[in-house]
PDB file of N, CA and C in Angstrom:
ATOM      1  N   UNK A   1     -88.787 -28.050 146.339  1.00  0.00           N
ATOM      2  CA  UNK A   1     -89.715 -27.039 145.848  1.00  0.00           C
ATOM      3  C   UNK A   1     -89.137 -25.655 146.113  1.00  0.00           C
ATOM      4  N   UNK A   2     -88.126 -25.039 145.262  1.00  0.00           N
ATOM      5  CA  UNK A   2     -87.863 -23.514 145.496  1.00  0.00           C
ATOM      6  C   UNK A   2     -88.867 -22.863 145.590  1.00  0.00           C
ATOM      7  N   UNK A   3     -89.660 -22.855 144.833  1.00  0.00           N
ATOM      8  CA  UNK A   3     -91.219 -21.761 144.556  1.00  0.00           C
ATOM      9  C   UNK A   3     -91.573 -21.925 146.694  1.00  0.00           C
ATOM     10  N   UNK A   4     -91.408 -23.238 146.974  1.00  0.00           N
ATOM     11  CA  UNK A   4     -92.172 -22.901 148.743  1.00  0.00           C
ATOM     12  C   UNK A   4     -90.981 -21.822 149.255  1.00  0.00           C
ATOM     13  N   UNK A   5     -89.339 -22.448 148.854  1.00  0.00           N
ATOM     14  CA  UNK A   5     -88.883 -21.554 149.512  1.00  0.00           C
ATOM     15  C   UNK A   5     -88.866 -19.842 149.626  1.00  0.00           C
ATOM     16  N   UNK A   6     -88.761 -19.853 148.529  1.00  0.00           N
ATOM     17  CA  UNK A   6     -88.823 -18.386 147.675  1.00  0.00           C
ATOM     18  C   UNK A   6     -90.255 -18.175 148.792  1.00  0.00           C
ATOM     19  N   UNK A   7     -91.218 -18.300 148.978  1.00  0.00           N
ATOM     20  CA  UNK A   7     -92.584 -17.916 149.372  1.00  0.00           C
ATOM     21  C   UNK A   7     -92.530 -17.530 150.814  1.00  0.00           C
ATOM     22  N   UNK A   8     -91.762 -18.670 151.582  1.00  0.00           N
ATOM     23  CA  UNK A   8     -91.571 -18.605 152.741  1.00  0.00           C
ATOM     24  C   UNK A   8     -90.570 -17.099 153.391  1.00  0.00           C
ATOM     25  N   UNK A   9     -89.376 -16.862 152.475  1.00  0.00           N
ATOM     26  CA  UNK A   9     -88.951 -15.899 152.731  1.00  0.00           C
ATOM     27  C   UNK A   9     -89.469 -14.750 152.596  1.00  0.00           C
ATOM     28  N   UNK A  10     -91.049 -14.521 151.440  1.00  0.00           N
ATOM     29  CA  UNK A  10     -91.621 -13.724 151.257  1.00  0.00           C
ATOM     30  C   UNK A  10     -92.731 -13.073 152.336  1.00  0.00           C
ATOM     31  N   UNK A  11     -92.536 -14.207 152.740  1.00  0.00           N
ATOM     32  CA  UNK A  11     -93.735 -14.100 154.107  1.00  0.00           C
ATOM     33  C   UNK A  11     -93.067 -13.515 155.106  1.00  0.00           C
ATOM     34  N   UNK A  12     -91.594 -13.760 155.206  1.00  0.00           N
ATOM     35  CA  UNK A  12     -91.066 -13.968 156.799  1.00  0.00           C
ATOM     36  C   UNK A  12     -90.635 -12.466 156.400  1.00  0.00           C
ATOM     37  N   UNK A  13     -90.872 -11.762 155.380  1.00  0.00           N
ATOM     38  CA  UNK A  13     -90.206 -10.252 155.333  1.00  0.00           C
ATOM     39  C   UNK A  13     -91.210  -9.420 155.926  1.00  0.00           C
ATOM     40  N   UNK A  14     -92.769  -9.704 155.997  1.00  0.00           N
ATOM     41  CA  UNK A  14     -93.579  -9.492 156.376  1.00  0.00           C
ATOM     42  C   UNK A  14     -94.067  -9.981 157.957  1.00  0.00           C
ATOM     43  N   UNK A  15     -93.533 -10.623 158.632  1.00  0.00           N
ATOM     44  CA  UNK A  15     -93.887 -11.384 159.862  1.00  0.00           C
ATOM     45  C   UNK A  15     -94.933 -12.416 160.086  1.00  0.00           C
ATOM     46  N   UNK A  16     -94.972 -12.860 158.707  1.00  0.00           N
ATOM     47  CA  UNK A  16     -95.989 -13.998 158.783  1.00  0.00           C
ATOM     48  C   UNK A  16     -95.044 -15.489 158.772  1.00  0.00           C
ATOM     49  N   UNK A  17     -96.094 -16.419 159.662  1.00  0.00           N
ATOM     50  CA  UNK A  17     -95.200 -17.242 159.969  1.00  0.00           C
ATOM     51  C   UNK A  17     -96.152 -18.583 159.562  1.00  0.00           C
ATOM     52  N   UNK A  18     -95.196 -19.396 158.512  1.00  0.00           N
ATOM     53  CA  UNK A  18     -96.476 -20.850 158.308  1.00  0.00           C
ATOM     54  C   UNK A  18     -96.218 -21.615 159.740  1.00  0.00           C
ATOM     55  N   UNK A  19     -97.599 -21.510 160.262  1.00  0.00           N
ATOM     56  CA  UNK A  19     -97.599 -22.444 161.377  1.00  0.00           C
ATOM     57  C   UNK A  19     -97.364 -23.564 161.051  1.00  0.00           C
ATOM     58  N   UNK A  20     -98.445 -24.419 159.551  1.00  0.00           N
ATOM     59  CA  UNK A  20     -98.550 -25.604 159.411  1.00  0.00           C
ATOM     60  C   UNK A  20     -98.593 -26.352 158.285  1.00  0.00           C
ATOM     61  N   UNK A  21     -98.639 -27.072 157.938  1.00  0.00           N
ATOM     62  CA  UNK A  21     -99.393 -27.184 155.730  1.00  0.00           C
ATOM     63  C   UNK A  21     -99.772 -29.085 155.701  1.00  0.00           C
ATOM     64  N   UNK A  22    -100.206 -29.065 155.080  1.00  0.00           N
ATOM     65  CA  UNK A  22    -101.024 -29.896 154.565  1.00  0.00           C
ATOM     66  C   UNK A  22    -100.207 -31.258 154.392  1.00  0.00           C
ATOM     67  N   UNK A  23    -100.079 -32.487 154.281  1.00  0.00           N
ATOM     68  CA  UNK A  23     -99.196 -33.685 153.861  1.00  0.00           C
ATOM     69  C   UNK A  23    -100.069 -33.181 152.223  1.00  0.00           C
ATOM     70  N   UNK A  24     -98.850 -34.068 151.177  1.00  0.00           N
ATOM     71  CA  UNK A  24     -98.838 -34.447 150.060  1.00  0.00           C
ATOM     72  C   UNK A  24     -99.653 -35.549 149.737  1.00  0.00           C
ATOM     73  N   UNK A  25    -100.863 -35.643 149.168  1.00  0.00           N
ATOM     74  CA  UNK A  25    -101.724 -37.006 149.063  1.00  0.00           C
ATOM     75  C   UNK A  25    -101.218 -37.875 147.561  1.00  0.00           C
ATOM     76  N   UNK A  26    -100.792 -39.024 148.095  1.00  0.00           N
ATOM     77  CA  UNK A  26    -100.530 -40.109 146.769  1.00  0.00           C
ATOM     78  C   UNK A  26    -101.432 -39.919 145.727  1.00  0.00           C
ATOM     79  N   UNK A  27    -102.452 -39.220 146.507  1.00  0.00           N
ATOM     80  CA  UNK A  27    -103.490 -39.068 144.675  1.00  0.00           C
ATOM     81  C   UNK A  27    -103.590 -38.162 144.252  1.00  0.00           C
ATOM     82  N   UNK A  28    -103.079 -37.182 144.935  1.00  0.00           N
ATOM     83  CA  UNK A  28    -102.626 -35.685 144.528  1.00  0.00           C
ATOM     84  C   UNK A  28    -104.155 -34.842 144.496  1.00  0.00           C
ATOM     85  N   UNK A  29    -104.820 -35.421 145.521  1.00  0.00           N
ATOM     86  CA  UNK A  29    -106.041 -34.800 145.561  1.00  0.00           C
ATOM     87  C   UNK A  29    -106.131 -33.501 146.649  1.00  0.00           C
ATOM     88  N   UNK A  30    -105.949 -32.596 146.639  1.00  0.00           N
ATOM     89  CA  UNK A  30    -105.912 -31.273 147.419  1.00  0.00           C
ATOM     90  C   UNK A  30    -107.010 -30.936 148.329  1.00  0.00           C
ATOM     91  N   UNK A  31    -108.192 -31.293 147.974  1.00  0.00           N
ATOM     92  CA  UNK A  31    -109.162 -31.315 148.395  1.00  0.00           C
ATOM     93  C   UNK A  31    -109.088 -32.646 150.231  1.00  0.00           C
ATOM     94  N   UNK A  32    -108.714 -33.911 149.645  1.00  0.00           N
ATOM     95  CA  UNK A  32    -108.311 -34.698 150.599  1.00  0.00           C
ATOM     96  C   UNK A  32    -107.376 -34.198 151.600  1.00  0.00           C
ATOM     97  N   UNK A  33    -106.545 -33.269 151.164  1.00  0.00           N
ATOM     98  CA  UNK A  33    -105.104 -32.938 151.874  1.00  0.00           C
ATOM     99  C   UNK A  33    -105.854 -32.175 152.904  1.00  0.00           C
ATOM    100  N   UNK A  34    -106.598 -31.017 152.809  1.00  0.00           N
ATOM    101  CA  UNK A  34    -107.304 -30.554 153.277  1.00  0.00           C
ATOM    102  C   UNK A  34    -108.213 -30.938 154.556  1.00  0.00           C
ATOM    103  N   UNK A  35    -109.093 -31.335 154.186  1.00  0.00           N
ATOM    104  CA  UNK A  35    -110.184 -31.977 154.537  1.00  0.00           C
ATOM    105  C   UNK A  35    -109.126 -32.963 155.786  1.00  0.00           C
ATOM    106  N   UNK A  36    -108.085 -33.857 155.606  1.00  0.00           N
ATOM    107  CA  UNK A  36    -106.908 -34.181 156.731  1.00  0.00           C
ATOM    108  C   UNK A  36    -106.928 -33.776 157.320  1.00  0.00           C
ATOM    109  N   UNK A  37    -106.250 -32.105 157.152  1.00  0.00           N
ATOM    110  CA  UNK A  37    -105.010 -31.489 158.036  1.00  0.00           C
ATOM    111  C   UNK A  37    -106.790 -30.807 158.954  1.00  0.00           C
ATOM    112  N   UNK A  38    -107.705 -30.726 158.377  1.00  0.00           N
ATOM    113  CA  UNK A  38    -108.854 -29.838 158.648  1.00  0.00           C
ATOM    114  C   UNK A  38    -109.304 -31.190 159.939  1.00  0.00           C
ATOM    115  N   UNK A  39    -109.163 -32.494 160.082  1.00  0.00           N
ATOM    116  CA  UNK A  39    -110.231 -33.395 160.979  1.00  0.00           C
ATOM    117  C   UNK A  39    -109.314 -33.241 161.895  1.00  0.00           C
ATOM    118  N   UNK A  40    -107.861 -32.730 161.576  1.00  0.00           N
ATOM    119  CA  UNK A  40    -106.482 -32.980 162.705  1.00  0.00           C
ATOM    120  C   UNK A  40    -106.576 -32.086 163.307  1.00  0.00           C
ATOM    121  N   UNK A  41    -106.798 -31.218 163.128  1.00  0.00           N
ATOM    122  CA  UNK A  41    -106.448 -29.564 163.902  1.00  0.00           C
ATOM    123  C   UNK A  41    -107.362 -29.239 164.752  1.00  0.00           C
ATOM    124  N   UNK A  42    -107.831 -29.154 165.962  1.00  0.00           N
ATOM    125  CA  UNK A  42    -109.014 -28.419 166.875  1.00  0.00           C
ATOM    126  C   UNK A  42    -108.631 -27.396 166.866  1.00  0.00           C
ATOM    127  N   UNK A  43    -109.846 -26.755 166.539  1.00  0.00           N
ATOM    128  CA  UNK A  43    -110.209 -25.334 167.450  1.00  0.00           C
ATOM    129  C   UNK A  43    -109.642 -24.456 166.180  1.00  0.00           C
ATOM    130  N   UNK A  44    -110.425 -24.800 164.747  1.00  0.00           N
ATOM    131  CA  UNK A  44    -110.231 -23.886 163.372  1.00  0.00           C
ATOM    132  C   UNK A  44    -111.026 -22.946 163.196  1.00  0.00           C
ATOM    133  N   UNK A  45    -111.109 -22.063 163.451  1.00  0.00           N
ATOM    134  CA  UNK A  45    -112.303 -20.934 163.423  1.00  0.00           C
ATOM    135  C   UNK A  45    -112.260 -20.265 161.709  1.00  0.00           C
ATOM    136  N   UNK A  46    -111.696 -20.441 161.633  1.00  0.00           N
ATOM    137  CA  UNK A  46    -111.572 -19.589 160.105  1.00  0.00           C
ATOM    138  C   UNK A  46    -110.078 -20.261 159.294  1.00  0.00           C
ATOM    139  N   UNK A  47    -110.818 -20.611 157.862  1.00  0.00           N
ATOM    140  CA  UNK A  47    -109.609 -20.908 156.689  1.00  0.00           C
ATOM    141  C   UNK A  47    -110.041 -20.256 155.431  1.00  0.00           C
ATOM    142  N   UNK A  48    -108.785 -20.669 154.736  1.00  0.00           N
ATOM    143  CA  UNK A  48    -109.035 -19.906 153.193  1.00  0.00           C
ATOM    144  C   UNK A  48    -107.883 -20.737 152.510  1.00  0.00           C
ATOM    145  N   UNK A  49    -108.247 -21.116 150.983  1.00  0.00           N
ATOM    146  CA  UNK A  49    -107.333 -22.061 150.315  1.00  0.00           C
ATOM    147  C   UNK A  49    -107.274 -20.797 149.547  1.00  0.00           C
ATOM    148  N   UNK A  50    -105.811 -20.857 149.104  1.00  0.00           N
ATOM    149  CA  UNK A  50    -105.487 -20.018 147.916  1.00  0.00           C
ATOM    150  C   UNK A  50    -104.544 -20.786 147.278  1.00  0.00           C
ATOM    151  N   UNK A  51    -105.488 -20.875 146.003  1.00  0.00           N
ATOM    152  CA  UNK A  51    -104.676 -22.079 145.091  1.00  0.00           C
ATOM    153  C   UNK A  51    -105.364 -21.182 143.350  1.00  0.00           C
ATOM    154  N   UNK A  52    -104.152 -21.644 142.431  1.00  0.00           N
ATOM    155  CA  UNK A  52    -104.110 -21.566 141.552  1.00  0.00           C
ATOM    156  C   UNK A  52    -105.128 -22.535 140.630  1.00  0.00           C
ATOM    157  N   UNK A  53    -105.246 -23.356 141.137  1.00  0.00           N
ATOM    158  CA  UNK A  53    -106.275 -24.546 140.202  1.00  0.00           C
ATOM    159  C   UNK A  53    -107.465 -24.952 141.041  1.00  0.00           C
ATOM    160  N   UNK A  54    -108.115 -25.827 140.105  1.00  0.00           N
ATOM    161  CA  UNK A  54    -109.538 -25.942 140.638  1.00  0.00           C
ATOM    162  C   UNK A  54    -109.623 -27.006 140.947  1.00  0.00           C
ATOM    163  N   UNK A  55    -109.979 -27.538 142.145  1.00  0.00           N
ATOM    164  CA  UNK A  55    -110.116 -29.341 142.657  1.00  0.00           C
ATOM    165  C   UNK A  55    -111.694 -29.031 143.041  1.00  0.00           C
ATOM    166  N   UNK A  56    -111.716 -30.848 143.228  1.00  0.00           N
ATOM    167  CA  UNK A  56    -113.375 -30.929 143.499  1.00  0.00           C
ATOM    168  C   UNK A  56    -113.696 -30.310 144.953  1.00  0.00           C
ATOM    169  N   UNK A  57    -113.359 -28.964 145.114  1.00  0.00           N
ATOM    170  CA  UNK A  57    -113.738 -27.972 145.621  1.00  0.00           C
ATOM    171  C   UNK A  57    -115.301 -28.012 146.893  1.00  0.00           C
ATOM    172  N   UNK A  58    -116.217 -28.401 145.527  1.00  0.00           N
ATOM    173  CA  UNK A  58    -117.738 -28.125 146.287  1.00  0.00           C
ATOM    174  C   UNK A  58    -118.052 -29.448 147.135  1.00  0.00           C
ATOM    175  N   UNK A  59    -117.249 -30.597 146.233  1.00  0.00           N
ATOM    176  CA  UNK A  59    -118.085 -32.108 146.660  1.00  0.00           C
ATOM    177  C   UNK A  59    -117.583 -31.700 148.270  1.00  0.00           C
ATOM    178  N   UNK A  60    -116.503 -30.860 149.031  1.00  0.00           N
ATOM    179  CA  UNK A  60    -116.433 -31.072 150.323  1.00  0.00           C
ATOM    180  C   UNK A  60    -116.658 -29.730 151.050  1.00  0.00           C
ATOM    181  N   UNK A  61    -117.626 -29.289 150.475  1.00  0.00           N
ATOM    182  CA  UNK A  61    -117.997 -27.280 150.517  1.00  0.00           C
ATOM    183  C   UNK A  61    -116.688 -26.689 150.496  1.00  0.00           C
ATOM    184  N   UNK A  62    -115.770 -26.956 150.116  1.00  0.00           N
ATOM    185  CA  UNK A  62    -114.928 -25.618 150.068  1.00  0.00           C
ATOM    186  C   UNK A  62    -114.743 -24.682 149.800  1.00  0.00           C
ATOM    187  N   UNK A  63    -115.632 -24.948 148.655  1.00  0.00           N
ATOM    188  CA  UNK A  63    -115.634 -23.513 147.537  1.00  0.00           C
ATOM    189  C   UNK A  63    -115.780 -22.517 147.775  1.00  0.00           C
ATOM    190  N   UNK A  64    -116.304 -21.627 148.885  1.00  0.00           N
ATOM    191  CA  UNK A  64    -116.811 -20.691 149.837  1.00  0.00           C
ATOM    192  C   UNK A  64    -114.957 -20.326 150.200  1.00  0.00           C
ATOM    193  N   UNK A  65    -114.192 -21.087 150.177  1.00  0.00           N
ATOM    194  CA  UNK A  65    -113.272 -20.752 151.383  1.00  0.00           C
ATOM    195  C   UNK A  65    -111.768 -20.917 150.068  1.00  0.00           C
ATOM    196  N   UNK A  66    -112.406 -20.834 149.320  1.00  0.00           N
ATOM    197  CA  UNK A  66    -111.028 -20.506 147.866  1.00  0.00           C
ATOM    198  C   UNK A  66    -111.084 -19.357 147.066  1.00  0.00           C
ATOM    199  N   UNK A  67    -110.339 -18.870 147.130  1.00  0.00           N
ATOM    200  CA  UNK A  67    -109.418 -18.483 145.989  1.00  0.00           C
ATOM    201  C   UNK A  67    -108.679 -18.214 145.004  1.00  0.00           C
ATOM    202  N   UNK A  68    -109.372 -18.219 143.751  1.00  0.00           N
ATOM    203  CA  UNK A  68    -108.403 -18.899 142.924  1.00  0.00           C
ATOM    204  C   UNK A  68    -106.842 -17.886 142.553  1.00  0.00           C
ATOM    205  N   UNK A  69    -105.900 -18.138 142.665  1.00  0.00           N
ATOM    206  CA  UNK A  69    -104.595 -17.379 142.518  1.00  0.00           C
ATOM    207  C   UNK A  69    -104.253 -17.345 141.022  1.00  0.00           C
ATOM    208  N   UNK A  70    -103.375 -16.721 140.236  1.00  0.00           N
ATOM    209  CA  UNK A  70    -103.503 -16.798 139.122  1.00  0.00           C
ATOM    210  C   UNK A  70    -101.356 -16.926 139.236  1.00  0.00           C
ATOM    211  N   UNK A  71    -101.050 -17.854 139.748  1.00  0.00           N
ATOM    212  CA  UNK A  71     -99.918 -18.238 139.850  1.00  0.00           C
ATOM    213  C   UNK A  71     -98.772 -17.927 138.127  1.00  0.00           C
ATOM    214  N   UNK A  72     -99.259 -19.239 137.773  1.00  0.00           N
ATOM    215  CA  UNK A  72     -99.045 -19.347 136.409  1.00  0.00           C
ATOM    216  C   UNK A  72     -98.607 -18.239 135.168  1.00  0.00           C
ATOM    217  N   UNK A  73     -99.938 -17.327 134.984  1.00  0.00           N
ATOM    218  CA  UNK A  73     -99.672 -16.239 134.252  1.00  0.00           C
ATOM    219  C   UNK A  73     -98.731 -15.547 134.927  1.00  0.00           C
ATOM    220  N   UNK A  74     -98.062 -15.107 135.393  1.00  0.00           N
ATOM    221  CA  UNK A  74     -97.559 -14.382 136.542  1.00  0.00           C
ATOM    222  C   UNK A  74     -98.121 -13.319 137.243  1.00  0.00           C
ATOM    223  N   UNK A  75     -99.118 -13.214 137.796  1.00  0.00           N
ATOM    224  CA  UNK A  75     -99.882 -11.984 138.222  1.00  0.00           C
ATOM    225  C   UNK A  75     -99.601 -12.326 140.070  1.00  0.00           C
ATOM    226  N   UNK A  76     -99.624 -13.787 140.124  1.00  0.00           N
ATOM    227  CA  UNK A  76     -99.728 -14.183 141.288  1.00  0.00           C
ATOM    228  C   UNK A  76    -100.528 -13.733 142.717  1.00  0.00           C
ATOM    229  N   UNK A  77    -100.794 -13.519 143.896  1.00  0.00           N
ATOM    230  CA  UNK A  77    -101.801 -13.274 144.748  1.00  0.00           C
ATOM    231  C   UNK A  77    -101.369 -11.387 144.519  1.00  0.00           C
ATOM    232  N   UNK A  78    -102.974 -11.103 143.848  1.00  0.00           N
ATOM    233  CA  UNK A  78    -103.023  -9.488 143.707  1.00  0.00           C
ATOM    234  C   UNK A  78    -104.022  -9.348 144.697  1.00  0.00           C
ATOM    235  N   UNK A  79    -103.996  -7.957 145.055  1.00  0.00           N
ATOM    236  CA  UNK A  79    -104.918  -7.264 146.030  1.00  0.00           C
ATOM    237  C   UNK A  79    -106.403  -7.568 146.172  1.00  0.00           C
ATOM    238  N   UNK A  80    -106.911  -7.936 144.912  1.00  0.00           N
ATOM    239  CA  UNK A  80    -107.804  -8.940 144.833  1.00  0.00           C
ATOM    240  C   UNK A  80    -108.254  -9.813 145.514  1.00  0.00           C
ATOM    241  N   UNK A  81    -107.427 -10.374 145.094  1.00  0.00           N
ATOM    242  CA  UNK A  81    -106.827 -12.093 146.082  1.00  0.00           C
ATOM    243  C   UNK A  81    -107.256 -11.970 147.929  1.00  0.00           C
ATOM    244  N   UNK A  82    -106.563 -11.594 147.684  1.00  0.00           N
ATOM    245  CA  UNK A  82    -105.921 -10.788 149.296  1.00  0.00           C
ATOM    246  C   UNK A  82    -107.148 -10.043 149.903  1.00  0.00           C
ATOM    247  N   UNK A  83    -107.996  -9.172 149.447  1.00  0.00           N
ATOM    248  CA  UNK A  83    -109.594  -8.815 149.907  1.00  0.00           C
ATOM    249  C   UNK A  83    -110.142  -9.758 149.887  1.00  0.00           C
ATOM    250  N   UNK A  84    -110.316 -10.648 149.005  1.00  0.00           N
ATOM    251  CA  UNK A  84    -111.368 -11.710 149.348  1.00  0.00           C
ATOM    252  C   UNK A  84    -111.048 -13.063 150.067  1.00  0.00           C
ATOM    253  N   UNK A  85    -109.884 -13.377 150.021  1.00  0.00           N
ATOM    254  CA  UNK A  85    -109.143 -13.937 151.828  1.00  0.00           C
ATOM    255  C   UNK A  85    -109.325 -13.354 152.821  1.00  0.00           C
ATOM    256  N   UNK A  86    -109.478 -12.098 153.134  1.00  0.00           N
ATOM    257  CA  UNK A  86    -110.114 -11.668 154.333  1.00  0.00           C
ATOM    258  C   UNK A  86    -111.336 -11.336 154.597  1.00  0.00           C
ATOM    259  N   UNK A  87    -112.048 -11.188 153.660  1.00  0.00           N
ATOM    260  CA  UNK A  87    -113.264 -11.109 153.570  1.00  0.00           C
ATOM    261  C   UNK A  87    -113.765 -13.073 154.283  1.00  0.00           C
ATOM    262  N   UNK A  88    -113.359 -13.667 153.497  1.00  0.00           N
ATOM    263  CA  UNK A  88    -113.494 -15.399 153.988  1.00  0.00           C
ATOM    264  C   UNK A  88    -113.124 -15.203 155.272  1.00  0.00           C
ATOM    265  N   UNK A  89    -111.740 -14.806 155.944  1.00  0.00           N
ATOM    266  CA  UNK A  89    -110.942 -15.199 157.138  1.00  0.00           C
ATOM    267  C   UNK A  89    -112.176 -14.834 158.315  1.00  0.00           C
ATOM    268  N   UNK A  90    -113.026 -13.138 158.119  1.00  0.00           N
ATOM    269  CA  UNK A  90    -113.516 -13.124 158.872  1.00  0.00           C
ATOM    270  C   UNK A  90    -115.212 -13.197 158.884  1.00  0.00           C
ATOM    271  N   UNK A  91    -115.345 -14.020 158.390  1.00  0.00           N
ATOM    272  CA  UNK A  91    -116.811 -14.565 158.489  1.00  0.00           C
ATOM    273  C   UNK A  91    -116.973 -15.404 159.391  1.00  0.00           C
ATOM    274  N   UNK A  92    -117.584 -15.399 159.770  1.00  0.00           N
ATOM    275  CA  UNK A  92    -118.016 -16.545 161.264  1.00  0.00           C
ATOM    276  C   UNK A  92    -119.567 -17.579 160.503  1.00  0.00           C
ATOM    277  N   UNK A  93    -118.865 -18.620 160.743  1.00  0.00           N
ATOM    278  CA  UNK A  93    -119.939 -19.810 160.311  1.00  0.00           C
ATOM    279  C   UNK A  93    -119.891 -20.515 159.004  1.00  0.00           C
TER     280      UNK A  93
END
């Protein structure tokens, strides 16, 4: 996946560092991937999905905690984006 690499260096110019990411689900369900890495991890106080497409989102409340990115067209995560990820990051509850 160049597109992760390319991303990763984009981050690391900035000092952000991926702690962690998600396994790949055989059913390619994102929502599942999630909802995983989410029963594995203690002590999550705050997330935010930023994804380009729409998965069954609500059936596991996520929807509150996405983003939709507009990858594709090329506009990719605009300032937009990025306010309302932090707006999510710091909500409590």
């Amino acid at each position: 996946m160049d597109f992760c690499k390319e991303f990763i260096k984009i981050l690391q110019k900035y000092n952000i560092e991926i702690m962690s990411s998600t396994y790949v689900s055989p059913t390619g369900k994102r929502e599942e991937e999630i909802k995983y890495w989410l029963d594995n991890h203690d002590n999550i106080e705050s997330f935010v999905i930023l994804d380009d497409d729409h998965f069954d989102w609500e059936k596991y409340g996520y929807d509150k905690f996405w983003v939709k990115t507009s990858w594709y067209n090329g506009l990719g995560l605009n300032e937009t984006d990025v306010n309302k990820a932090i707006q999510i990051l710091n909500k409590k509850g």
